[in-house]
Protein backbone atom coordinates (compact mmCIF):
# COMPACT_ATOMS: atom_id res chain seq x y z
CA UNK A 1 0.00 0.00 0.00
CA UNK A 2 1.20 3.41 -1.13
CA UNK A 3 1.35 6.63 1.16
CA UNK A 4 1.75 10.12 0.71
CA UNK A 5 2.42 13.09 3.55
CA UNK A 6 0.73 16.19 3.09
CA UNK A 7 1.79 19.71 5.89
CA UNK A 8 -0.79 21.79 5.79
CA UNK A 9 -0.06 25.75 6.42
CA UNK A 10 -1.56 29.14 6.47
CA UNK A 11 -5.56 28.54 6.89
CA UNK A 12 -5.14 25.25 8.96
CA UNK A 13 -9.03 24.62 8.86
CA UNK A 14 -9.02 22.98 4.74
CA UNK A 15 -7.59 19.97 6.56
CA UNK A 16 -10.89 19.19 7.15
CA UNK A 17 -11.42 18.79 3.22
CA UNK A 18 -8.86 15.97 2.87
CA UNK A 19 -9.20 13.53 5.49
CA UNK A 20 -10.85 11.93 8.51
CA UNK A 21 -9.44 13.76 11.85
CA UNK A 22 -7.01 11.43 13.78
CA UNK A 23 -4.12 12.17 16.72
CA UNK A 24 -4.38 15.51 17.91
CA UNK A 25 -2.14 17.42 20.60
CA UNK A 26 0.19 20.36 18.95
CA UNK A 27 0.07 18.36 16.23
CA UNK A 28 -3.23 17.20 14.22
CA UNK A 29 -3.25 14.63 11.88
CA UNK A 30 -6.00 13.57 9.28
CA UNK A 31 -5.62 10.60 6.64
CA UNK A 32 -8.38 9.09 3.94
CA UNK A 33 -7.59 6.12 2.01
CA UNK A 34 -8.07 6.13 -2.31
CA UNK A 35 -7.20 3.67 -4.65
CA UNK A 36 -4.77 1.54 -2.46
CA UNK A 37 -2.86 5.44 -1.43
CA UNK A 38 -2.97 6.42 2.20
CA UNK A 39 -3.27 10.10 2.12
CA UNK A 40 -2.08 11.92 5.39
CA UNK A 41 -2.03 15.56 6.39
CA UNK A 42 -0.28 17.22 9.26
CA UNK A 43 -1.14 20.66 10.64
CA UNK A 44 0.81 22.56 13.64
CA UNK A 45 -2.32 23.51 15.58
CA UNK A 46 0.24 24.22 18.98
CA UNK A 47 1.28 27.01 15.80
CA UNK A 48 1.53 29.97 16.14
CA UNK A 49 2.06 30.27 19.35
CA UNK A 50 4.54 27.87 19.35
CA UNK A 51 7.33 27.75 16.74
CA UNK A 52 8.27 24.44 17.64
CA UNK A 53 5.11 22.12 16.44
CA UNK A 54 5.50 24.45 12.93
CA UNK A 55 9.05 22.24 11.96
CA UNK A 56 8.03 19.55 13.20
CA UNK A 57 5.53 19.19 11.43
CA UNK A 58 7.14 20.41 8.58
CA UNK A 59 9.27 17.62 9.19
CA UNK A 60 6.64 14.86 9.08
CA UNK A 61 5.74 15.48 5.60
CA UNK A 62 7.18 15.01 1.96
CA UNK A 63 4.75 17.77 0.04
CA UNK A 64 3.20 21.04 1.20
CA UNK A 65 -0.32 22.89 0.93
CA UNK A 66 -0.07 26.19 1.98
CA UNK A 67 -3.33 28.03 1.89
CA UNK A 68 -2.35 31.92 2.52
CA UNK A 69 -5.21 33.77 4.35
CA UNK A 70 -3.01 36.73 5.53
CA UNK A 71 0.03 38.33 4.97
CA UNK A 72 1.59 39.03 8.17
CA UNK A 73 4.69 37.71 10.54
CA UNK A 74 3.81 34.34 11.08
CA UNK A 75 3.17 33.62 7.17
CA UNK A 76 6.58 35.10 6.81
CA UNK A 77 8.07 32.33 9.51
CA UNK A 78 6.11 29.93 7.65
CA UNK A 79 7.64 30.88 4.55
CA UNK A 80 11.60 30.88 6.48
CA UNK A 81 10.54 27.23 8.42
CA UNK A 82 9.84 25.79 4.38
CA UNK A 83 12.63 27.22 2.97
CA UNK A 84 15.26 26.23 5.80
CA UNK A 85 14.22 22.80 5.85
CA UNK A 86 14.06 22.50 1.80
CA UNK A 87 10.72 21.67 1.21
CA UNK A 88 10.60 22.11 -2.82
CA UNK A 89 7.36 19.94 -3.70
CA UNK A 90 4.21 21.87 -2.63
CA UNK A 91 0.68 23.78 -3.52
CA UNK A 92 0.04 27.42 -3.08
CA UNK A 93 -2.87 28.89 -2.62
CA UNK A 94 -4.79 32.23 -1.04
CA UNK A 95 -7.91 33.83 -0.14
CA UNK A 96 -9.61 36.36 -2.00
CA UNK A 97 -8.57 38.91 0.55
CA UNK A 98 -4.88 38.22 0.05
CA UNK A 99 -2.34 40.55 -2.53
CA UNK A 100 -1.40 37.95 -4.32
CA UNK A 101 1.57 40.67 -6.05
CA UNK A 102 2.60 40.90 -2.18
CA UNK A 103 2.58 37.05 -1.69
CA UNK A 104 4.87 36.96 -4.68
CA UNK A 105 7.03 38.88 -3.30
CA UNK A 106 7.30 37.27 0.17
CA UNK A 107 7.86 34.21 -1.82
CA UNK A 108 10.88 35.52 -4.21
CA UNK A 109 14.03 33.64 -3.76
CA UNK A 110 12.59 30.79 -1.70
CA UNK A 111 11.59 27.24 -2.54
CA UNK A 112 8.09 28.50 -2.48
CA UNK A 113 9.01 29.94 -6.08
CA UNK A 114 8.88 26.58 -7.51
CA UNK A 115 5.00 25.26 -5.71
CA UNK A 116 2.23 24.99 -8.02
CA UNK A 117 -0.62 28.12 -7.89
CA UNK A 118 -3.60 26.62 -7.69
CA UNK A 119 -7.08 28.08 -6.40
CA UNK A 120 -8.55 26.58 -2.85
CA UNK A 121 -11.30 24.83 -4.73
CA UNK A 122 -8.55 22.80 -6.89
CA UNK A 123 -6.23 21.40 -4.43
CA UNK A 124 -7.78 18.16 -3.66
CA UNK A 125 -7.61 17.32 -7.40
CA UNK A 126 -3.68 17.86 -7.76
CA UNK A 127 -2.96 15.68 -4.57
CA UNK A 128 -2.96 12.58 -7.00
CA UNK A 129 -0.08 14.39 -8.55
CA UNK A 130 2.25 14.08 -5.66
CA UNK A 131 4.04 10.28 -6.69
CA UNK A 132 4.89 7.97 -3.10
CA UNK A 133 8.57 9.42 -2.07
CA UNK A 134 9.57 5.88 -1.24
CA UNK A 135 13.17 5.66 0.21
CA UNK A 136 14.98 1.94 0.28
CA UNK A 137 17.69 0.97 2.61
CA UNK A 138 17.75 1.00 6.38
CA UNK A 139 14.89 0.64 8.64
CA UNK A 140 14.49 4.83 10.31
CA UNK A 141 10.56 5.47 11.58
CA UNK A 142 10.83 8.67 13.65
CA UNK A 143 8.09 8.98 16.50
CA UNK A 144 5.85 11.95 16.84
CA UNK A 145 3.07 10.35 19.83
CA UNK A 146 3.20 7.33 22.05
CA UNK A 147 0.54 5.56 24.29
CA UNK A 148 0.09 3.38 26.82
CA UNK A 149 -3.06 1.23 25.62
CA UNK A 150 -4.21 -0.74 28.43
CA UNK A 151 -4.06 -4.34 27.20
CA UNK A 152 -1.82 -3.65 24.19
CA UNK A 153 0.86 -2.13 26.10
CA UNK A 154 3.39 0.11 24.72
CA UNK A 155 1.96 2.44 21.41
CA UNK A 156 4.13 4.36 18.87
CA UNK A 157 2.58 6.69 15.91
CA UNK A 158 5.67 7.65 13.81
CA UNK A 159 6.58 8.02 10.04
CA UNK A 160 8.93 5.38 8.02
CA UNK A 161 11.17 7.59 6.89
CA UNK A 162 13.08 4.54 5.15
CA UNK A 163 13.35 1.02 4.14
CA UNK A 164 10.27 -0.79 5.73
CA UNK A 165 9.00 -2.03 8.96
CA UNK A 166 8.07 -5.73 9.57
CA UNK A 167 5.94 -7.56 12.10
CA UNK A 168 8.21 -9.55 14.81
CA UNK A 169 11.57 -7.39 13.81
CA UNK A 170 13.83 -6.68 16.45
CA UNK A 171 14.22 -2.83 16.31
CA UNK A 172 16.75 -0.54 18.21
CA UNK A 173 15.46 2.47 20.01
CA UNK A 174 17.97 5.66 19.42
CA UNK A 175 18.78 7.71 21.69
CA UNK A 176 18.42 4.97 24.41
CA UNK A 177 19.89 1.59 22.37
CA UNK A 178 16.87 -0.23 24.09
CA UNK A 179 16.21 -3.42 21.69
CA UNK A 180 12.37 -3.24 20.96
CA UNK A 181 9.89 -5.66 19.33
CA UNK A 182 7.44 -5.17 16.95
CA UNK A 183 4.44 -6.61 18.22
CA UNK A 184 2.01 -5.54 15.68
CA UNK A 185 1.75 -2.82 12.75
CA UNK A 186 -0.99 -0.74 11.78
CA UNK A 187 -2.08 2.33 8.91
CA UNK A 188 -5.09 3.95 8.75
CA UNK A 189 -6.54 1.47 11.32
CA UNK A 190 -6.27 -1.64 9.70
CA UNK A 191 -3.59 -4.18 10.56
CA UNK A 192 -0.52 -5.11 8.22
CA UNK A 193 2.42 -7.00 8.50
CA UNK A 194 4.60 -5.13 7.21
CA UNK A 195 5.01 -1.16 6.28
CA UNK A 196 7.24 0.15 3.52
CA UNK A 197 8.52 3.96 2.94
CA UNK A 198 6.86 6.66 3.80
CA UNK A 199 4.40 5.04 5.37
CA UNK A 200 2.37 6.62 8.99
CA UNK A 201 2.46 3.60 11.11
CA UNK A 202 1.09 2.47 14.57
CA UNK A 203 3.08 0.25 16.27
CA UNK A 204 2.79 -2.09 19.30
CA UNK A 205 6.30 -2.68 20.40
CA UNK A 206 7.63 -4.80 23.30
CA UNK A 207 10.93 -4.69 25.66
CA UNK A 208 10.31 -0.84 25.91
CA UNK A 209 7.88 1.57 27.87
CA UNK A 210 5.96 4.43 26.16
CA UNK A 211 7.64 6.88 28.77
CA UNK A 212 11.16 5.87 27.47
CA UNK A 213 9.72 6.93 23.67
CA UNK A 214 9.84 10.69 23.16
CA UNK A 215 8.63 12.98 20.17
CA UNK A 216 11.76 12.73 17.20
CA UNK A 217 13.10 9.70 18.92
CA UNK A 218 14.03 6.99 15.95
CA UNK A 219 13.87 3.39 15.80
CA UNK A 220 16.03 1.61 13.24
CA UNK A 221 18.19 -1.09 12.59
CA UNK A 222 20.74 1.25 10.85
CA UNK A 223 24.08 0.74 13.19
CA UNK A 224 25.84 3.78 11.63
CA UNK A 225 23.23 6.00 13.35
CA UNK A 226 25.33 8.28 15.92
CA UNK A 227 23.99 9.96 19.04
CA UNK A 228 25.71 13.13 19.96
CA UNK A 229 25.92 16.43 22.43
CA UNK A 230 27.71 18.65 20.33
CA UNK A 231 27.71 19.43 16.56
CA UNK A 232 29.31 22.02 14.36
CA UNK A 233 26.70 23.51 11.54
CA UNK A 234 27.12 25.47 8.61
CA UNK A 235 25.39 28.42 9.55
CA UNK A 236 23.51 30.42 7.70
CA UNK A 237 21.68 33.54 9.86
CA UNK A 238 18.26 34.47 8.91
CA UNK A 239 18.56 37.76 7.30
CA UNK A 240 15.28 38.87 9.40
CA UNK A 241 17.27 37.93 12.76
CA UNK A 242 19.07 40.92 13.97
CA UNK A 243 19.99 40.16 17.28
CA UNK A 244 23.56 39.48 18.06
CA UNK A 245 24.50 35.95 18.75
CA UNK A 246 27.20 35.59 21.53
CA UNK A 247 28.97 32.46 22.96
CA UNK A 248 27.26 30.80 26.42
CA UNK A 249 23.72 32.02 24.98
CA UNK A 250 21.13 28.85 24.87
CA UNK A 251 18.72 28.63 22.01
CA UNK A 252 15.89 25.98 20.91
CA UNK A 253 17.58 23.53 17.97
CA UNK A 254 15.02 21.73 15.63
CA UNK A 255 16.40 18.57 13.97
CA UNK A 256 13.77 16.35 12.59
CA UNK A 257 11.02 15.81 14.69
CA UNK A 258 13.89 16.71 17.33
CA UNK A 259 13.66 20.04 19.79
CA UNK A 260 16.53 20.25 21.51
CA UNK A 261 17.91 23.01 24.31
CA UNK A 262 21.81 24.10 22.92
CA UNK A 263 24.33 26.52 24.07
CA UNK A 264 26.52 28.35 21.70
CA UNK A 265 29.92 26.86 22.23
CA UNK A 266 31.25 29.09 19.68
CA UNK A 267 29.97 31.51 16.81
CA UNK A 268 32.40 31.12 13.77
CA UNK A 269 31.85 28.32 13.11
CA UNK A 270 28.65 27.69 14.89
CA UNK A 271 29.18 24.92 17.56
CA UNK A 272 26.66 23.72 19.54
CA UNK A 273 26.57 21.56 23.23
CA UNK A 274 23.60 20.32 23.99
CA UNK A 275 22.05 19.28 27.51
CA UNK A 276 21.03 16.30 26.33
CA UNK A 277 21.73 13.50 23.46
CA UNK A 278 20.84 14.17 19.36
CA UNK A 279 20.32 12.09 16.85
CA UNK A 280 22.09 13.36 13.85
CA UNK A 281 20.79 11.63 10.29
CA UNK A 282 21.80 11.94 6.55
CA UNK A 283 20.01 14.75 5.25
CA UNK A 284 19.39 16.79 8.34
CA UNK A 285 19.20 20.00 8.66
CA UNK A 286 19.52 22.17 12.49
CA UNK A 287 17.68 25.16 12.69
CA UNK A 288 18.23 27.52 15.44
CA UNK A 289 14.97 29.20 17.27
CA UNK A 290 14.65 31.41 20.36
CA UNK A 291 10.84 30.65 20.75
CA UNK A 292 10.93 33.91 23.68
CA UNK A 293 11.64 36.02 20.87
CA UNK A 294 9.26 39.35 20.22
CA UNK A 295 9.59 39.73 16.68
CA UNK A 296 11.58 36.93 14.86
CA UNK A 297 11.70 33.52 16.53
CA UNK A 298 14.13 31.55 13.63
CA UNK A 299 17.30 32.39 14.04
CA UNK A 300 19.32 30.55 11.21
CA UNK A 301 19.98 27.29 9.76
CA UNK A 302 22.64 24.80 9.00
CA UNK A 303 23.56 21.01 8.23
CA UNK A 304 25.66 19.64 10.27
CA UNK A 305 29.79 18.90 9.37
C-alpha cells in the first residue's frame, strides 16, 4: 500500500477537506484512504504560538499545501521554516482577501518559487499528482506520539522515513539503544504485516515503555546512526534575525522531529553543546529558534559537518 504526507499551512481549517481527523495534541493529523494510497495531512495547531510544532511538522511530511489567508509575521516564519528545511514539492494557494503581487514577493528567492498556484477549490484534485517518495535501505521510523493502551501495552505513531518495517523485527530504540519488538503494525486502522517507505504507522512494540519513547526519537536497525551532544553547523543567519549571537547564549535547535535546548559553544563556526543527546541523520538540517523572541523567533539554519 502506497502513502503520501501532506503539511498543511496558512488557513489550517481545509484539513478538514482531505481527510478523517485522527491524533491531535500540537500536532493534528488527518488521513483518507483512495485507490490503495494512504493520504495523510499534518497541521501545527500548537502554531503559532509555538514555533516548535511548525518544523516539526514540517518535518513529518514530503509535500506542502499552503493556503495563505493573511500576509503578516507568522506567514513570513512559515515561509523561512519551508525554505530552511528544503521543502521544494508543494501547492500554493490564497484567499480572495490576500495581494497575491505581495505574496509573490514574500515568496521571491525561496523554494516556495517553484510550488504549483492553484485556487482553494482545486487542491484536492492535484494531490494525485504528488508520486509515493519511497526511500529503500535501512529501517528509520521517527516517532511523533506514544501511548500506553491498556491491554496492548506500549503504542508508537511515527513516520517510516526509510526502508520498511516488519511484524516480529527486532528494532533498536535511538537515543536509548533499548532493543524493541514489533508486536504488531498498523495504517489507517487496519492491521498489516509489514510497512514500507513513507508510510504513517502504529506500532505495538515490546521490551520498551511508552515513557522511554519521546517525540523525534528513531527506531532503526541502521548501526551507523550516531547519538551526539555537540555538533558544528554550517550556519547560515536568517537575514530577518538581527539580534547578536554571543557564545554561552542557549537557544531551541530543531532537527527532525527533534527540539533540543543548545548553548553556543562558539559563533564562527557555529558549535553547539547540547544538555542532552541528538540524533544526527543523513540529510538533516539544524535550525536555530529562540521561541521567547518578540519579533523573529528563527534564528538561522545549518547542516551539520
Amino acid at each position: 500500500m502506497e502513502s503520501v504526507n501532506f503539511v498543511i499551512l496558512g488557513d489550517q481549517e481545509i484539513a478538514t477537506d482531505f481527510g478523517k481527523k485522527g491524533t491531535s495534541t500540537d500536532l493534528t493529523l488527518f488521513d483518507r484512504k483512495e485507490s490503495e494510497k494512504i493520504y495523510t495531512f499534518v497541521t501545527p495547531n500548537g502554531f503559532p504560538e509555538k514555533i516548535q510544532p511548525l518544523f516539526q511538522a514540517i518535518a513529518l511530511a514530503e509535500y506542502v499545501i499552503f493556503h495563505v489567508n493573511a500576509l503578516d509575521k507568522f506567514t513570513g516564519e512559515q515561509i523561512i521554516a519551508l525554505d530552511a528545511l528544503g521543502k521544494k514539492d508543494g501547492i500554493i494557494s490564497h484567499s480572495y482577501d490576500v495581494d497575491e503581487a505581495r505574496l509573490d514577493l514574500m515568496i521571491k528567492g525561496t523554494v516556495l518559487e517553484g510550488y504549483k498556484k492553484v485556487e482553494q477549490d482545486k487542491i484536492k484534485e492535484e494531490l494525485v499528482n504528488f508520486p509515493t517518495a519511497k526511500k529503500d535501505g535501512n529501517t528509520s521510523i521517527v516517532i511523533d506520539h506514544t501511548f500506553d493502551v491498556k491491554g496492548v501495552g506500549t503504542v508508537a505513531l511515527g513516520k517510516v522515513l526509510s526502508g520498511k518495517i516488519t511484524q516480529y523485527d527486532k528494532i533498536q530504540h535511538y537515543p536509548s539503544e533499548i532493543e524493541a519488538m514489533v508486536k504488531s503494525i498498523q495504517m489507517h486502522d487496519d492491521d498489516v504485516k509489514e510497512s514500507i517507505s513513507p508510510a504513517r504507522v502504529g506500532l505495538s512494540l515490546k521490551n520498551i515503555k511508552h515513557d522511554e519513547i519521546t517525540r523525534g526519537d528513531v527506531l532503526s536497525n541502521d548501526t551507523s546512526i550516531k547519538t551526539v551532544t555537540e555538533i558544528t553547523i554550517d550556519f547560515k543567519q536568517n537575514q530577518f534575525f538581527k539580534a547578536t549571537l554571543a557564545e554561552n547564549q542557549m537557544c531551541l535547535v530543531s532537527v527532525g522531529l527533534q527540539i533540543k535546548a543548545a548553548k553556543f559553544a562558539s559563533i564562527s563556526p557555529m558549535k553547539l553543546t547540547f544538555e542532552k543527546p541528538v540524533i544526527v541523520m543523513p540529510g538533516d538540517v539544524c535550525v536555530l529558534l529562540k521561541p521567547e523572541s518578540n519579533t523573529v523567533r528563527i534564528i538561522g539554519s545549518g547542516a551539520p559537518q
